[in-house]
Protein backbone atom coordinates (compact mmCIF):
# COMPACT_ATOMS: atom_id res chain seq x y z
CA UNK A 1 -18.35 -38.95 -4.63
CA UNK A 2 -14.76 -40.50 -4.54
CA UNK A 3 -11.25 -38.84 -5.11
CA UNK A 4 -9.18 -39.68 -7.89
CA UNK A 5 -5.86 -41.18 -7.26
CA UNK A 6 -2.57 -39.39 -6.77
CA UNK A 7 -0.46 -39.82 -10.11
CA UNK A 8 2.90 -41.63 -10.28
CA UNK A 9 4.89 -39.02 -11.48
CA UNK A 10 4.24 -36.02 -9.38
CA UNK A 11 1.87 -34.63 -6.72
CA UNK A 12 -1.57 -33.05 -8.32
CA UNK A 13 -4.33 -30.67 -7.16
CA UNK A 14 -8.05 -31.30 -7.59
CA UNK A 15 -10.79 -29.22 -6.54
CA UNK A 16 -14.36 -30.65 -5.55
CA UNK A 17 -16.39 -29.00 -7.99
CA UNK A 18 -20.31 -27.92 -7.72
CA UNK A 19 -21.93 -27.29 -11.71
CA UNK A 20 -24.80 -25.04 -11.28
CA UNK A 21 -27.85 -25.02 -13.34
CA UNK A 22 -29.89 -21.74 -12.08
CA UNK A 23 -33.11 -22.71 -14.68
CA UNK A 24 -33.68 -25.80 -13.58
CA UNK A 25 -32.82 -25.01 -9.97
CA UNK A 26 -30.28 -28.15 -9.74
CA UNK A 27 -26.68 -28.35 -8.92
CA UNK A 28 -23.94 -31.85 -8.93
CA UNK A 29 -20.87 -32.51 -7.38
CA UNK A 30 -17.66 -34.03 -8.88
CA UNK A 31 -13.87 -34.42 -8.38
CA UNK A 32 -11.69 -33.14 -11.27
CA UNK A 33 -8.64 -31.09 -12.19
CA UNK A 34 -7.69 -27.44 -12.26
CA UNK A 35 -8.05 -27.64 -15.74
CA UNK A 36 -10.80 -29.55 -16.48
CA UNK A 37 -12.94 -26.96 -13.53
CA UNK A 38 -11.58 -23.90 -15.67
CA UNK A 39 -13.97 -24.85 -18.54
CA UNK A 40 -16.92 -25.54 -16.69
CA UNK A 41 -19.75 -22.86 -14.99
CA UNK A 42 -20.57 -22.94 -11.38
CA UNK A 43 -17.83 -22.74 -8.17
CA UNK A 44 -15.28 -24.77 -6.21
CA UNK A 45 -16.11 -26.06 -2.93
CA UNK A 46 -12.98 -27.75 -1.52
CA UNK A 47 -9.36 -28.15 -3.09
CA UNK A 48 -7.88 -30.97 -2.75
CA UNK A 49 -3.91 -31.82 -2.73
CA UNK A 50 -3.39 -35.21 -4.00
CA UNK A 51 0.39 -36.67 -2.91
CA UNK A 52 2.19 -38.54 -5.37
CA UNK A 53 0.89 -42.06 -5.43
CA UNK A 54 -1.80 -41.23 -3.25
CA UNK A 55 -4.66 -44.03 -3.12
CA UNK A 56 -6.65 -43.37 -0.13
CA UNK A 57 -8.36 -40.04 0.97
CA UNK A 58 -6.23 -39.79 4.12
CA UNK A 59 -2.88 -39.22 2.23
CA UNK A 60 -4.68 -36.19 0.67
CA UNK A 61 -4.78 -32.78 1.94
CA UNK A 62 -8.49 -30.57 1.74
CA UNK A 63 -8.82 -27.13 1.70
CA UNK A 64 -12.17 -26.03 1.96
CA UNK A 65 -13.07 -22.82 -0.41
CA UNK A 66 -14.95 -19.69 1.66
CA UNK A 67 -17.53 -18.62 -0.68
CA UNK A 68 -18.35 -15.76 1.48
CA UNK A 69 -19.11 -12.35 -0.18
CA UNK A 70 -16.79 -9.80 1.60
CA UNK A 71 -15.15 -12.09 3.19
CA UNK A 72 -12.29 -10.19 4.47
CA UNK A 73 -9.33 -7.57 4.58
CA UNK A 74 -6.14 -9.20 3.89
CA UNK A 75 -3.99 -6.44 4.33
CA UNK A 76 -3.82 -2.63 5.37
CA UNK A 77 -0.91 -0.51 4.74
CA UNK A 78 -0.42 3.39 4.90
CA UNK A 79 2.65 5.32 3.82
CA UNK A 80 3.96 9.32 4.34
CA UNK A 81 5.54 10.70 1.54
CA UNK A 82 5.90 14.55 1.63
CA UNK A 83 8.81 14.56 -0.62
CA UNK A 84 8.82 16.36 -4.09
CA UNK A 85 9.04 13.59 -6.64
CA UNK A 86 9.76 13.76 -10.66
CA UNK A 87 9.40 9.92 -11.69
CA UNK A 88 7.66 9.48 -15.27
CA UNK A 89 7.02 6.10 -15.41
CA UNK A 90 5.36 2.92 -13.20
CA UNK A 91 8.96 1.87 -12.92
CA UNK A 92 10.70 5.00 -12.21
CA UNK A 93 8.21 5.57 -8.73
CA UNK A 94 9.46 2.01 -7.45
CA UNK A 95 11.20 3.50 -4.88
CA UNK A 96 8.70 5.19 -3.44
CA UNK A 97 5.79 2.88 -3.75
CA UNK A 98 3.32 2.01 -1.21
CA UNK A 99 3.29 -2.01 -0.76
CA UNK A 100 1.00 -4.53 0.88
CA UNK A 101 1.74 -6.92 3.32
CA UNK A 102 2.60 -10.20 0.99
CA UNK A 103 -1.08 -12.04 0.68
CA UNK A 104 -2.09 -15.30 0.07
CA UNK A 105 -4.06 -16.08 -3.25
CA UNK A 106 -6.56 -18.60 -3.60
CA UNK A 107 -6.96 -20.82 -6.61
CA UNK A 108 -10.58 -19.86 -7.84
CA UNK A 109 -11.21 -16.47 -5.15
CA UNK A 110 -11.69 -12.75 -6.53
CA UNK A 111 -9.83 -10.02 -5.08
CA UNK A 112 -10.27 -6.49 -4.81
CA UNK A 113 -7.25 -4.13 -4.69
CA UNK A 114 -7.37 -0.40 -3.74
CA UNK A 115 -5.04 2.48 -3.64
CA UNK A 116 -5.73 6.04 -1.87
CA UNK A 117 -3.62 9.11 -1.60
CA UNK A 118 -5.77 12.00 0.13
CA UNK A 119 -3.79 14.76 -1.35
CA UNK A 120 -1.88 14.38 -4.33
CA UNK A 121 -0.19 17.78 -5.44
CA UNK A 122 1.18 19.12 -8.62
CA UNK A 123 4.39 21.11 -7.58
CA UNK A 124 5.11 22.51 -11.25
CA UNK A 125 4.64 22.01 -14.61
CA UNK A 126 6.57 22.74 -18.05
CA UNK A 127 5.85 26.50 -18.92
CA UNK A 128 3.36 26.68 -15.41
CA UNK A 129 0.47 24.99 -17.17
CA UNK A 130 -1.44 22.62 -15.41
CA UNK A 131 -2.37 20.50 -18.29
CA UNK A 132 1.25 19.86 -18.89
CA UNK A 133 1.57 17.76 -15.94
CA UNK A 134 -0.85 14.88 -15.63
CA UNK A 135 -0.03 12.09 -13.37
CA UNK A 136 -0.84 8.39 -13.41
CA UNK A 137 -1.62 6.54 -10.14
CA UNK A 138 -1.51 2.60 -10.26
CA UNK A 139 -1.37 -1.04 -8.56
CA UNK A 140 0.84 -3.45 -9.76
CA UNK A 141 1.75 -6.65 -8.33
CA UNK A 142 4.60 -9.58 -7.95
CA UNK A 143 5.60 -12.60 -5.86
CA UNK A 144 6.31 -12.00 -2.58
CA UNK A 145 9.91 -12.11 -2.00
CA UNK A 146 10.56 -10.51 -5.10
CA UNK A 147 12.69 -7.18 -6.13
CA UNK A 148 10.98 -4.39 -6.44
CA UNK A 149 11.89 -4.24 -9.73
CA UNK A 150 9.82 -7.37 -10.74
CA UNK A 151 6.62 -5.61 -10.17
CA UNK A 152 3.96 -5.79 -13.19
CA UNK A 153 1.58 -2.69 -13.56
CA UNK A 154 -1.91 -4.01 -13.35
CA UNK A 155 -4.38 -0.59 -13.40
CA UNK A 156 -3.83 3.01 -13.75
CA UNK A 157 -5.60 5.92 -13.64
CA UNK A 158 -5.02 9.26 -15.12
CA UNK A 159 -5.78 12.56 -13.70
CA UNK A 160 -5.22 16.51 -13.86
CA UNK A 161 -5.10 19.13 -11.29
CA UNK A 162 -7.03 22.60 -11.50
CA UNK A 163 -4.22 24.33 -9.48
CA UNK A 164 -0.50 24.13 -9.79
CA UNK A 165 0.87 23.95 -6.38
CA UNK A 166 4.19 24.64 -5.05
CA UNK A 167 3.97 25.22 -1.21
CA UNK A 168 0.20 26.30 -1.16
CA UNK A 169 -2.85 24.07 -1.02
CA UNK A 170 -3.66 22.45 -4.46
CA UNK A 171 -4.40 18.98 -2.87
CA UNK A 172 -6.51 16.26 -4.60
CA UNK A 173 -7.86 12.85 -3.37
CA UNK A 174 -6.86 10.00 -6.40
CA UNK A 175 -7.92 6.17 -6.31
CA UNK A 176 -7.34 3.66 -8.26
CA UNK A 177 -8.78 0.41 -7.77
CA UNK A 178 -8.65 -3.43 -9.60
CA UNK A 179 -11.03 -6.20 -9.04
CA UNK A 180 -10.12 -9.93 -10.45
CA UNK A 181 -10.10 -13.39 -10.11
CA UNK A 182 -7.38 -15.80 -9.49
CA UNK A 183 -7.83 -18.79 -12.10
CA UNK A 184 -8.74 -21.88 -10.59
CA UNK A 185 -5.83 -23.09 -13.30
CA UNK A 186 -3.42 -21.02 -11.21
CA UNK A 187 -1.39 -21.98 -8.27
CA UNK A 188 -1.46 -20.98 -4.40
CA UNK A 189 1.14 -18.50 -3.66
CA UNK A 190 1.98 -15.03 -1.95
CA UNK A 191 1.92 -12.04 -3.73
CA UNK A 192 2.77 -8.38 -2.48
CA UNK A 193 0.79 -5.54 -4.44
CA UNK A 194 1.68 -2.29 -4.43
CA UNK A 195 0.56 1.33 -5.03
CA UNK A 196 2.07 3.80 -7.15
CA UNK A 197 2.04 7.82 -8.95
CA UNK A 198 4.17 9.26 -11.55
CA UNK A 199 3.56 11.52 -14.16
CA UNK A 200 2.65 10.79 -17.84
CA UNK A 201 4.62 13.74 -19.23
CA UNK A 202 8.21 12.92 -20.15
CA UNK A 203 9.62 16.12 -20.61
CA UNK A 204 11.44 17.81 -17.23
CA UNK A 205 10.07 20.03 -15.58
CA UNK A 206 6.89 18.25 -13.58
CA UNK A 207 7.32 18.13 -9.81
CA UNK A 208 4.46 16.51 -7.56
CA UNK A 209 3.86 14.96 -4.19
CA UNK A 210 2.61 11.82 -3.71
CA UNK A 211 0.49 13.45 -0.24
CA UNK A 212 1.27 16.91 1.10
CA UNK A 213 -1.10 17.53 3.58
CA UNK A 214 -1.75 16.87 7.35
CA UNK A 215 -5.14 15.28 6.64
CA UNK A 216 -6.38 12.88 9.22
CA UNK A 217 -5.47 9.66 8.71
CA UNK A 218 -2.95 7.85 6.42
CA UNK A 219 -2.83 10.39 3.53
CA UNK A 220 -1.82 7.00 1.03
CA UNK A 221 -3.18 3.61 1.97
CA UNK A 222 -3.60 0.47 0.24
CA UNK A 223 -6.03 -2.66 0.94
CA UNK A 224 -6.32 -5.90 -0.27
CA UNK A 225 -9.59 -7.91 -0.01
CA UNK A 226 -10.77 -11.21 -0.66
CA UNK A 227 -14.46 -10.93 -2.00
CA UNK A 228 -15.15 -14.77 -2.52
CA UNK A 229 -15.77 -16.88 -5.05
């Protein structure tokens, strides 16, 4: 199997690339581009970083791919928030968001992304009906380094409460959680993901905490996973 040599205009990643044929029990190797592996079936076994004008295989740079399932946790982060909160959108609840640490992501890997709070409480609602104030819990996601502001809402979840708060008990557990795959088209970079709740009802009048108990533990936490390829 030989590498393919570095173009004249600008550096280029390849991957070394394993098709897969599971009915005939049969699998071959090749060199080729992120774009020409994002057609095919079957997985990535080593990236390579081909220099510009690179001829020779020790000019090139080779990552090798960890297939692993479960591989492991990238990053763990917890957050307190007792405070009464009235944001009613993703982008209003930036400043009270629960990030990652920033994370690397893999050309080709799958990810797993979850956010916990162990005791979300509805505070009030308009007219003291619970149905009138749903909240939203989400992940979203940007490059590391980036303003807060820049963050893109992946998944959400909706969910009621059977008890309008205020200072009593009225806690709930919500999670929200988003699995997916970084394209083997894509680039290696950091990103920071984050973890989110608001409410869904527009009108004043809906007051919530993010957590309001003393559970054990962190009462919000958020975890990012690499699962393999």
């Amino acid at each position: 199997m030989q590498a393919n040599p570095g173009s004249g205009t600008q550096p280029r990643e390849d991957v070394v690339w394993c098709d897969t044929n599971p009915d005939e029990g049969t699998f071959q190797l090749s060199v080729m581009t992120r774009a020409q592996a994002a057609t095919r079936s079957g997985i990535p076994l080593v990236w390579i970083t081909v220099p510009q004008n690179a001829n020779v295989a020790t000019a090139m740079s080779l990552r090798p791919v960890d297939a692993a399932v479960e591989r492991r946790l990238m990053s763990y982060a917890g957050r307190n928030d007792t405070a009464i909160r009235t944001g009613n959108s993703f982008n209003a609840a930036q400043t009270y968001e629960c990030p990652s640490d920033p994370v690397m992501m893999e050309p080709g890997q799958w990810y797993r992304v979850r956010y916990v709070t162990n005791s979300a409480q509805l505070v009030a609602a308009p007219s003291g009906f619970r149905e009138n104030g749903e909240l939203r819990i989400g992940i979203g996601y940007r490059v590391a380094g980036a303003g807060v502001g820049a963050t893109t809402l992946a998944r959400e979840a909706a969910f009621n409460f059977s008890y309008v708060g205020g200072t009593t008990p009225g806690y709930q557990q919500a999670q929200v959680e988003w699995i997916f795959r970084h394209s083997v088209t894509d680039t290696r970079f950091e990103r920071v993901f984050c973890g989110r709740m608001w409410t869904y009802v527009t009108s004043p009048g809906v007051q919530y905490r993010v957590n309001g108990s003393g559970l054990a533990g962190s009462p919000q936490m958020i975890t990012v996973e690499d699962i393999g390829s």
